[in-house]
PDB file of N, CA and C in Angstrom:
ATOM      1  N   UNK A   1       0.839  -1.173   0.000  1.00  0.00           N
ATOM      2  CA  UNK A   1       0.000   0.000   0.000  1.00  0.00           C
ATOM      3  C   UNK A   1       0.892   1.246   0.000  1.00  0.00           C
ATOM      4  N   UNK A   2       0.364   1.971  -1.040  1.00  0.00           N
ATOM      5  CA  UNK A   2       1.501   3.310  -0.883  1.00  0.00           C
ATOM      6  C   UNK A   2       1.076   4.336  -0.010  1.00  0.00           C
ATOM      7  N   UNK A   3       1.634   5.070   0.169  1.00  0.00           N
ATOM      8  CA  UNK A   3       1.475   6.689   1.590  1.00  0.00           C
ATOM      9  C   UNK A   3      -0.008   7.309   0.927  1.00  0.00           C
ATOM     10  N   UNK A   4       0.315   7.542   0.039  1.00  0.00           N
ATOM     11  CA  UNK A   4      -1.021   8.103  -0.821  1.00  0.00           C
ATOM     12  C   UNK A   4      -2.667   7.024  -0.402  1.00  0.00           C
ATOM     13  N   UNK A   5      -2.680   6.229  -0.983  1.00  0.00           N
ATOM     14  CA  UNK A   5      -3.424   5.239  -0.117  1.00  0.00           C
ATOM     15  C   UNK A   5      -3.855   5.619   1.195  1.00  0.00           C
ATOM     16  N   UNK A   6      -3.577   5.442   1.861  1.00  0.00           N
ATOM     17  CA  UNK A   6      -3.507   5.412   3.434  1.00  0.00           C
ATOM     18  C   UNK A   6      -4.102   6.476   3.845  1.00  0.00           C
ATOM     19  N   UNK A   7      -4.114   7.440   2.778  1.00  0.00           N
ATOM     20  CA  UNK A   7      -5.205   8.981   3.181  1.00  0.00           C
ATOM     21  C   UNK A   7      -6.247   9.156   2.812  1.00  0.00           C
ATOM     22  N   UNK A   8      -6.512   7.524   1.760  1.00  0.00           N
ATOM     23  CA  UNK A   8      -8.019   8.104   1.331  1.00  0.00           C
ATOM     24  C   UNK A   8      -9.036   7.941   2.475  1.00  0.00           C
ATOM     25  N   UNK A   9      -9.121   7.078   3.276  1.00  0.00           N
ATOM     26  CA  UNK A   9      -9.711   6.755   4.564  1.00  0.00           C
ATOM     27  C   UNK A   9     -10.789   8.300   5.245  1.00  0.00           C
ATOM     28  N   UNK A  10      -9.252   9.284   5.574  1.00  0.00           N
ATOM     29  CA  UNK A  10      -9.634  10.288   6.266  1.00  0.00           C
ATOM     30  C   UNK A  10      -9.577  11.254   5.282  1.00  0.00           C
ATOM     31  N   UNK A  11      -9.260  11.372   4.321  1.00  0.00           N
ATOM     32  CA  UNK A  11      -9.843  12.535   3.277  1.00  0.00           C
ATOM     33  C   UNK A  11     -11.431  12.287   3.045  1.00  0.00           C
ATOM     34  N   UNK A  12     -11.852  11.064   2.916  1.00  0.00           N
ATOM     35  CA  UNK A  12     -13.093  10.546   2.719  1.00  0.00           C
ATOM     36  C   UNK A  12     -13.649  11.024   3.687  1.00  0.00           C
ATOM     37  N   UNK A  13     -13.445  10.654   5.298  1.00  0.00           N
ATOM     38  CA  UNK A  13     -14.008  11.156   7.196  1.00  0.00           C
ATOM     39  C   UNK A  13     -13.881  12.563   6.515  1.00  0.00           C
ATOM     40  N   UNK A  14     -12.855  13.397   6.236  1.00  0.00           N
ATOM     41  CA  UNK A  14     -13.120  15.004   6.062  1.00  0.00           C
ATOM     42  C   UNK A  14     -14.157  15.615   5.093  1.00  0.00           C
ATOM     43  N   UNK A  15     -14.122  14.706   4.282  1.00  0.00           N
ATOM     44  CA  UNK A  15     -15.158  15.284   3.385  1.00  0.00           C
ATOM     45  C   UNK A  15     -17.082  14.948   3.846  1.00  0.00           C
ATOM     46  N   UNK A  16     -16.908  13.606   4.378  1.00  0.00           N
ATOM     47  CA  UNK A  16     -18.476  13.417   5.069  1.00  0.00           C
ATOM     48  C   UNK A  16     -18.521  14.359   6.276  1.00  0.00           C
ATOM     49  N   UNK A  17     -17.468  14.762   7.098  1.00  0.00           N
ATOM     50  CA  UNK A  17     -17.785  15.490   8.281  1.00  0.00           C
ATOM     51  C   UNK A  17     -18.061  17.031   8.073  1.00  0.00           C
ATOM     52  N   UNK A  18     -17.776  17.777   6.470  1.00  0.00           N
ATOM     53  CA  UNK A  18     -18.255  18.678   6.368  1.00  0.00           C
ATOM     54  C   UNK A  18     -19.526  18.847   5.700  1.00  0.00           C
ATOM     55  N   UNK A  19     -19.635  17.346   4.644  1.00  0.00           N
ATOM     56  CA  UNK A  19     -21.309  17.713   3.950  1.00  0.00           C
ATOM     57  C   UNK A  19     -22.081  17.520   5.269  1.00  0.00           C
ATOM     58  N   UNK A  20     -21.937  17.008   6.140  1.00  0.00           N
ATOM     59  CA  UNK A  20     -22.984  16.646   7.398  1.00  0.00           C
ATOM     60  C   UNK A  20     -23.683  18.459   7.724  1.00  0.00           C
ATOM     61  N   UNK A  21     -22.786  19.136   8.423  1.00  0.00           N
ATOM     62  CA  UNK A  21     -22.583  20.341   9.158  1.00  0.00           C
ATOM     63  C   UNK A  21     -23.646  21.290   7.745  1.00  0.00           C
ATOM     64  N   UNK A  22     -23.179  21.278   6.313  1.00  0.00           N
ATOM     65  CA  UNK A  22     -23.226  22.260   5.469  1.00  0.00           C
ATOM     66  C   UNK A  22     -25.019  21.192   4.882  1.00  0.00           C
ATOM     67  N   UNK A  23     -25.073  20.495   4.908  1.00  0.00           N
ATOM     68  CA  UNK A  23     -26.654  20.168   4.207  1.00  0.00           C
ATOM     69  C   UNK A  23     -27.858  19.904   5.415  1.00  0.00           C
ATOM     70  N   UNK A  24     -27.115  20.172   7.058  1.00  0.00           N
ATOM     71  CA  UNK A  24     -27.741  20.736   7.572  1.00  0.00           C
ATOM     72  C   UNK A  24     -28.008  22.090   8.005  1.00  0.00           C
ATOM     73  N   UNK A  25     -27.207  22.674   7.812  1.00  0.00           N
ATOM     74  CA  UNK A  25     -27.113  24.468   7.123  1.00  0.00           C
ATOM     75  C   UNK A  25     -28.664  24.189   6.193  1.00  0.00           C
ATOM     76  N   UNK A  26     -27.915  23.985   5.747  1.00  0.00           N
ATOM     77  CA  UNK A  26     -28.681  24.156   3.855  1.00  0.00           C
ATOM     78  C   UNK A  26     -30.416  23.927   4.151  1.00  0.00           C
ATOM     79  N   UNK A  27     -30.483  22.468   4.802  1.00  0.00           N
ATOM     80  CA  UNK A  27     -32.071  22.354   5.403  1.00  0.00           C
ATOM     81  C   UNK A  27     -32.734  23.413   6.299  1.00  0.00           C
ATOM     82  N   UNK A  28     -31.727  23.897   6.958  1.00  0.00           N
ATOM     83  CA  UNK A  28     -32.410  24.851   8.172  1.00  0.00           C
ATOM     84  C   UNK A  28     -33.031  25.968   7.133  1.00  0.00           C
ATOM     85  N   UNK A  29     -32.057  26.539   6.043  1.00  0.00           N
ATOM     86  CA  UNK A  29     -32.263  27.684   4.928  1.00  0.00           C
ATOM     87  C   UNK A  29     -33.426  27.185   4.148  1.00  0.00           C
ATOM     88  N   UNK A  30     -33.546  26.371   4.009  1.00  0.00           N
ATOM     89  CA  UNK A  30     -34.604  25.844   2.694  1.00  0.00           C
ATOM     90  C   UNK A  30     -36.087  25.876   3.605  1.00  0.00           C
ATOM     91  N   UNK A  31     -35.890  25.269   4.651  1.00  0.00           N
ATOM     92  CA  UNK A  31     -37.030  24.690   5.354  1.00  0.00           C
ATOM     93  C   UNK A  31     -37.870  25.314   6.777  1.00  0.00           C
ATOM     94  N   UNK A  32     -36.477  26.354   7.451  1.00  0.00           N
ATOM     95  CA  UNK A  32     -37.201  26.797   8.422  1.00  0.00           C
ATOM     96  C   UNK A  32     -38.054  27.929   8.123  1.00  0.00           C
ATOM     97  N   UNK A  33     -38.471  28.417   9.319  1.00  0.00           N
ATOM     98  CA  UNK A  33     -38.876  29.790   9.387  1.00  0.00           C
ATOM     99  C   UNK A  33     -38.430  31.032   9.259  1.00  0.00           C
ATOM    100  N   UNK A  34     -39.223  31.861   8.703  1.00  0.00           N
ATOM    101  CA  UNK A  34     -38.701  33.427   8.363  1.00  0.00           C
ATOM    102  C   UNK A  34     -38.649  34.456   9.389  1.00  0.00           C
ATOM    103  N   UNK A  35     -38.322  35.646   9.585  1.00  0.00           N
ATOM    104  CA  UNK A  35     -38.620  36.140  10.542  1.00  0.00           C
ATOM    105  C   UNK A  35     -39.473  37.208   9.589  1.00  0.00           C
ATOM    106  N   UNK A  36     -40.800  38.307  10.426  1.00  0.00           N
ATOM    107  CA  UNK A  36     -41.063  38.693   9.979  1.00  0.00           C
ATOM    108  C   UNK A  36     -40.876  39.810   9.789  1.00  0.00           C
ATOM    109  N   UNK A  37     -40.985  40.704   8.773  1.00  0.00           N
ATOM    110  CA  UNK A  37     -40.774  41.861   7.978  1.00  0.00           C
ATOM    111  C   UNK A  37     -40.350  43.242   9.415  1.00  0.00           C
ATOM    112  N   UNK A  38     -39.520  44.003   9.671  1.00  0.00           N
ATOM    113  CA  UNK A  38     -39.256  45.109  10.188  1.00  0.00           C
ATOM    114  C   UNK A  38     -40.753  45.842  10.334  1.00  0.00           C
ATOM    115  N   UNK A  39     -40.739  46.454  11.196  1.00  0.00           N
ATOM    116  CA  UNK A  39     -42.035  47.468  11.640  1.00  0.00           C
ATOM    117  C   UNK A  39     -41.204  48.711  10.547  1.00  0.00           C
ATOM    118  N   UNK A  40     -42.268  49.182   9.621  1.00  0.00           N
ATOM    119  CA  UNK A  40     -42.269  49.822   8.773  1.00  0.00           C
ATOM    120  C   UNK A  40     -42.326  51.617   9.291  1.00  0.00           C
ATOM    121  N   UNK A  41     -42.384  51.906  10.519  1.00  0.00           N
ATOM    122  CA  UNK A  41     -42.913  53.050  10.938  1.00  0.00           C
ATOM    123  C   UNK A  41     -41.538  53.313  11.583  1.00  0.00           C
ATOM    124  N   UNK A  42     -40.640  52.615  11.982  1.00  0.00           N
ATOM    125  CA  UNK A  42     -38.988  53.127  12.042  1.00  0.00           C
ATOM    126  C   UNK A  42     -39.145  52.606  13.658  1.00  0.00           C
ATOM    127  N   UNK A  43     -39.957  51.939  13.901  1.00  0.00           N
ATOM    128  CA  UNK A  43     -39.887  51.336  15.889  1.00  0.00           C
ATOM    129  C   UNK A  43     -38.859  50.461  15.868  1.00  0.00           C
ATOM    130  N   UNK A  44     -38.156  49.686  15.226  1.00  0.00           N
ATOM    131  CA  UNK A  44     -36.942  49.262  15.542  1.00  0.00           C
ATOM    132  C   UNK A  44     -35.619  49.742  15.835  1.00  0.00           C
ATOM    133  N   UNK A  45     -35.520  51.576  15.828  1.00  0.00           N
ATOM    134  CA  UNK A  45     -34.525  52.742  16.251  1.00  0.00           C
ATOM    135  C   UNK A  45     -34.871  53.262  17.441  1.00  0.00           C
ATOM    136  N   UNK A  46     -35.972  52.757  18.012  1.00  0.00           N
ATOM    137  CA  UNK A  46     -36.372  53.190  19.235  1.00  0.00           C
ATOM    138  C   UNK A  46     -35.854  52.461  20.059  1.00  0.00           C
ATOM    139  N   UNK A  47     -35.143  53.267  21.353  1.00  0.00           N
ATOM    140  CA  UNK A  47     -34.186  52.676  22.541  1.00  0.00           C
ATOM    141  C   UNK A  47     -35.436  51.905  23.466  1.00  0.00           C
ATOM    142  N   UNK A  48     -34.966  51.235  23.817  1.00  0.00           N
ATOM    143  CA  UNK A  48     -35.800  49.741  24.764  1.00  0.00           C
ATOM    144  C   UNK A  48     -35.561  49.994  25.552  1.00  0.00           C
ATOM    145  N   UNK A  49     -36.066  50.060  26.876  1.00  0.00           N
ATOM    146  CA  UNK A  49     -35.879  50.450  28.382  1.00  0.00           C
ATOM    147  C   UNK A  49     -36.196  49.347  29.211  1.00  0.00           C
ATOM    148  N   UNK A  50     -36.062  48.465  29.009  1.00  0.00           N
ATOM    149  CA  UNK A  50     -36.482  47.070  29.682  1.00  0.00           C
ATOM    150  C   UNK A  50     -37.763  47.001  29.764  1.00  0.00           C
ATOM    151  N   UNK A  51     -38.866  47.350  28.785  1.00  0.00           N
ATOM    152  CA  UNK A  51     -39.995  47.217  28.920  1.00  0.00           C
ATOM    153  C   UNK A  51     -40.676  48.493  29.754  1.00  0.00           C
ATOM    154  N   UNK A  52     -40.144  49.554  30.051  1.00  0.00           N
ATOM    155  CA  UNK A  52     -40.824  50.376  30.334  1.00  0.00           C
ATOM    156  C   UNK A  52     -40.929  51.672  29.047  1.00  0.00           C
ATOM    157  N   UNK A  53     -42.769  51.894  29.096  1.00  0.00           N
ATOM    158  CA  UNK A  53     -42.635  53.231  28.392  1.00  0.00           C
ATOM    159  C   UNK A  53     -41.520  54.406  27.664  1.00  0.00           C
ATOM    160  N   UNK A  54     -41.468  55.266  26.630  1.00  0.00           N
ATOM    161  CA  UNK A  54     -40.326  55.944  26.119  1.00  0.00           C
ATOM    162  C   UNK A  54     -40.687  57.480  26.638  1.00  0.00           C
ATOM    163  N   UNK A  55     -42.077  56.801  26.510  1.00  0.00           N
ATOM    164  CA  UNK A  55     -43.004  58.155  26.361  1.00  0.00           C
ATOM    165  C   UNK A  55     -43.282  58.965  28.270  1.00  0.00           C
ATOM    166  N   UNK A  56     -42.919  58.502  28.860  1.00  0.00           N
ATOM    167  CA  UNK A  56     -42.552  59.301  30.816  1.00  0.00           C
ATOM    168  C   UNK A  56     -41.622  60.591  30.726  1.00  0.00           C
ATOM    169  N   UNK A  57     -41.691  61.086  31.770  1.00  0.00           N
ATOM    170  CA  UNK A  57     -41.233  62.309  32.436  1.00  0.00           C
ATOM    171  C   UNK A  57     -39.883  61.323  33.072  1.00  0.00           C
ATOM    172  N   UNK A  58     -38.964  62.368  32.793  1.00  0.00           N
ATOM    173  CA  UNK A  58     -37.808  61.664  33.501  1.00  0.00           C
ATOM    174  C   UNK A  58     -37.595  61.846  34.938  1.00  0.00           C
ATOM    175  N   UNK A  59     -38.032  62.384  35.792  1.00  0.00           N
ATOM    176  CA  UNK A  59     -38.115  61.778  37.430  1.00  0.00           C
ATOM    177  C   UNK A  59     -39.650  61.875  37.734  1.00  0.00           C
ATOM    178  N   UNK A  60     -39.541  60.543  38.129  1.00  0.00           N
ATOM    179  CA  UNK A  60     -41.085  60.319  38.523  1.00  0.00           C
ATOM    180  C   UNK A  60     -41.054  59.638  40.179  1.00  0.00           C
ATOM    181  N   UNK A  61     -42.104  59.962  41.154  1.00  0.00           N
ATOM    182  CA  UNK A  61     -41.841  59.591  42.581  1.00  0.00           C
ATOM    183  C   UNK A  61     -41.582  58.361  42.268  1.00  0.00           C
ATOM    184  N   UNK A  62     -40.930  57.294  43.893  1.00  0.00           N
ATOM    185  CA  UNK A  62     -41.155  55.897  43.958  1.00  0.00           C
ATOM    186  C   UNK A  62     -41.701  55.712  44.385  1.00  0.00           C
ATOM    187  N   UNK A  63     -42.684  54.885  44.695  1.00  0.00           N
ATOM    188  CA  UNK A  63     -43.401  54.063  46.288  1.00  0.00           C
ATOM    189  C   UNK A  63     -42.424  54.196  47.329  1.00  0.00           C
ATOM    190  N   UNK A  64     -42.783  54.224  48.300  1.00  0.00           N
ATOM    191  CA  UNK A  64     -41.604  54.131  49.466  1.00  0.00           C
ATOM    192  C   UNK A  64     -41.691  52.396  49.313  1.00  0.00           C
ATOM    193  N   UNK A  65     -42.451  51.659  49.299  1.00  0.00           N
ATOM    194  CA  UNK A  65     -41.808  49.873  49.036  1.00  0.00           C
ATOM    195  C   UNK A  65     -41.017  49.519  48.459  1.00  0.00           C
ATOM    196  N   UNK A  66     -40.597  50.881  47.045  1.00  0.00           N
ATOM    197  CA  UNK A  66     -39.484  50.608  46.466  1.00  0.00           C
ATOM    198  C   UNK A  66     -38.203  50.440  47.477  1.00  0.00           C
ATOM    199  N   UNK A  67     -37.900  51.419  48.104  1.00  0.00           N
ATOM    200  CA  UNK A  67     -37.203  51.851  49.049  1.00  0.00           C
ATOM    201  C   UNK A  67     -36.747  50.887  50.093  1.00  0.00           C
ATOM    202  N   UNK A  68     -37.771  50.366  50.708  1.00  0.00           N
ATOM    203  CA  UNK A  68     -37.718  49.284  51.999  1.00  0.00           C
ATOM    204  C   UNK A  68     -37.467  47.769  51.034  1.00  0.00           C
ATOM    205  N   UNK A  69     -37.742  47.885  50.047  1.00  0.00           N
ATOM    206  CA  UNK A  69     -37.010  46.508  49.140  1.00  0.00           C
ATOM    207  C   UNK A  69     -35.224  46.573  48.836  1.00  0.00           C
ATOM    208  N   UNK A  70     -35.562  48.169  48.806  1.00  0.00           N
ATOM    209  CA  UNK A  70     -33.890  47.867  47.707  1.00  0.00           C
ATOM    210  C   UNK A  70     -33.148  48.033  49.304  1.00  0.00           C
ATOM    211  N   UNK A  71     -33.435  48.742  50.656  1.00  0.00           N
ATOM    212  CA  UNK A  71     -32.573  48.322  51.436  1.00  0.00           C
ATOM    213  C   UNK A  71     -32.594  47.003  52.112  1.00  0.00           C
ATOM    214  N   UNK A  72     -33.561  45.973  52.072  1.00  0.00           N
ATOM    215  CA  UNK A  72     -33.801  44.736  52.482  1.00  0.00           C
ATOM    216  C   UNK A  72     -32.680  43.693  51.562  1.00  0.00           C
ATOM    217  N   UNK A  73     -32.486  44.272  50.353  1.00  0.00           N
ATOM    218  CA  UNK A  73     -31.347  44.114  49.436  1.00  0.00           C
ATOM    219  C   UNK A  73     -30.064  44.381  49.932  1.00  0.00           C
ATOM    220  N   UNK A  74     -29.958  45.832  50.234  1.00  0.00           N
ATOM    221  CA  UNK A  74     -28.676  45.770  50.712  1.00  0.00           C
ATOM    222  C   UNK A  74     -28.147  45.379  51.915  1.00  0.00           C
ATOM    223  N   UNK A  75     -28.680  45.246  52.955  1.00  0.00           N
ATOM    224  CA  UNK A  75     -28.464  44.299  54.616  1.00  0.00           C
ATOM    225  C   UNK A  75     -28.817  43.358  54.189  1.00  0.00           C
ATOM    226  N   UNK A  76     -29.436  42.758  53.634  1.00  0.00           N
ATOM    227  CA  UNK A  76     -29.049  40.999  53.613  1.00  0.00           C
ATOM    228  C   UNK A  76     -28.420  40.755  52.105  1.00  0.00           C
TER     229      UNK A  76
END
């Protein structure tokens, strides 16, 4: 058996171990789901606030429960 020989083995393993990876690529592209179309009115440039309103006054009171939580936070 010559040197040459002896590589078809794992040239063969290299070549199945990348169609595997790339024609499941390929299925996900052909077959999955789309996402849908951008909000057309430009709301995807609008900053996200963790789910709160854009549209508030920037200091607004707290509850005082806020208060007695966030120090119950900080002593324990």
């Amino acid at each position: 058996m010559s040197s040459l020989e002896s590589w078809i083995p794992v040239v063969m393993f290299l070549i199945v171990a990348m169609m595997i990876p790339t024609g499941l690529i390929a299925l996900g592209f052909a077959f999955g789901t789309r996402a849908k179309r951008p909000d057309v009115a430009g709301n995807k440039y609008l900053a996200f606030e963790s789910g709160v309103s854009t549209g508030y006054a920037g200091r607004q009171r707290n509850p005082i429960d806020f208060y007695l939580t966030a120090m119950l936070f900080i002593i324990f």
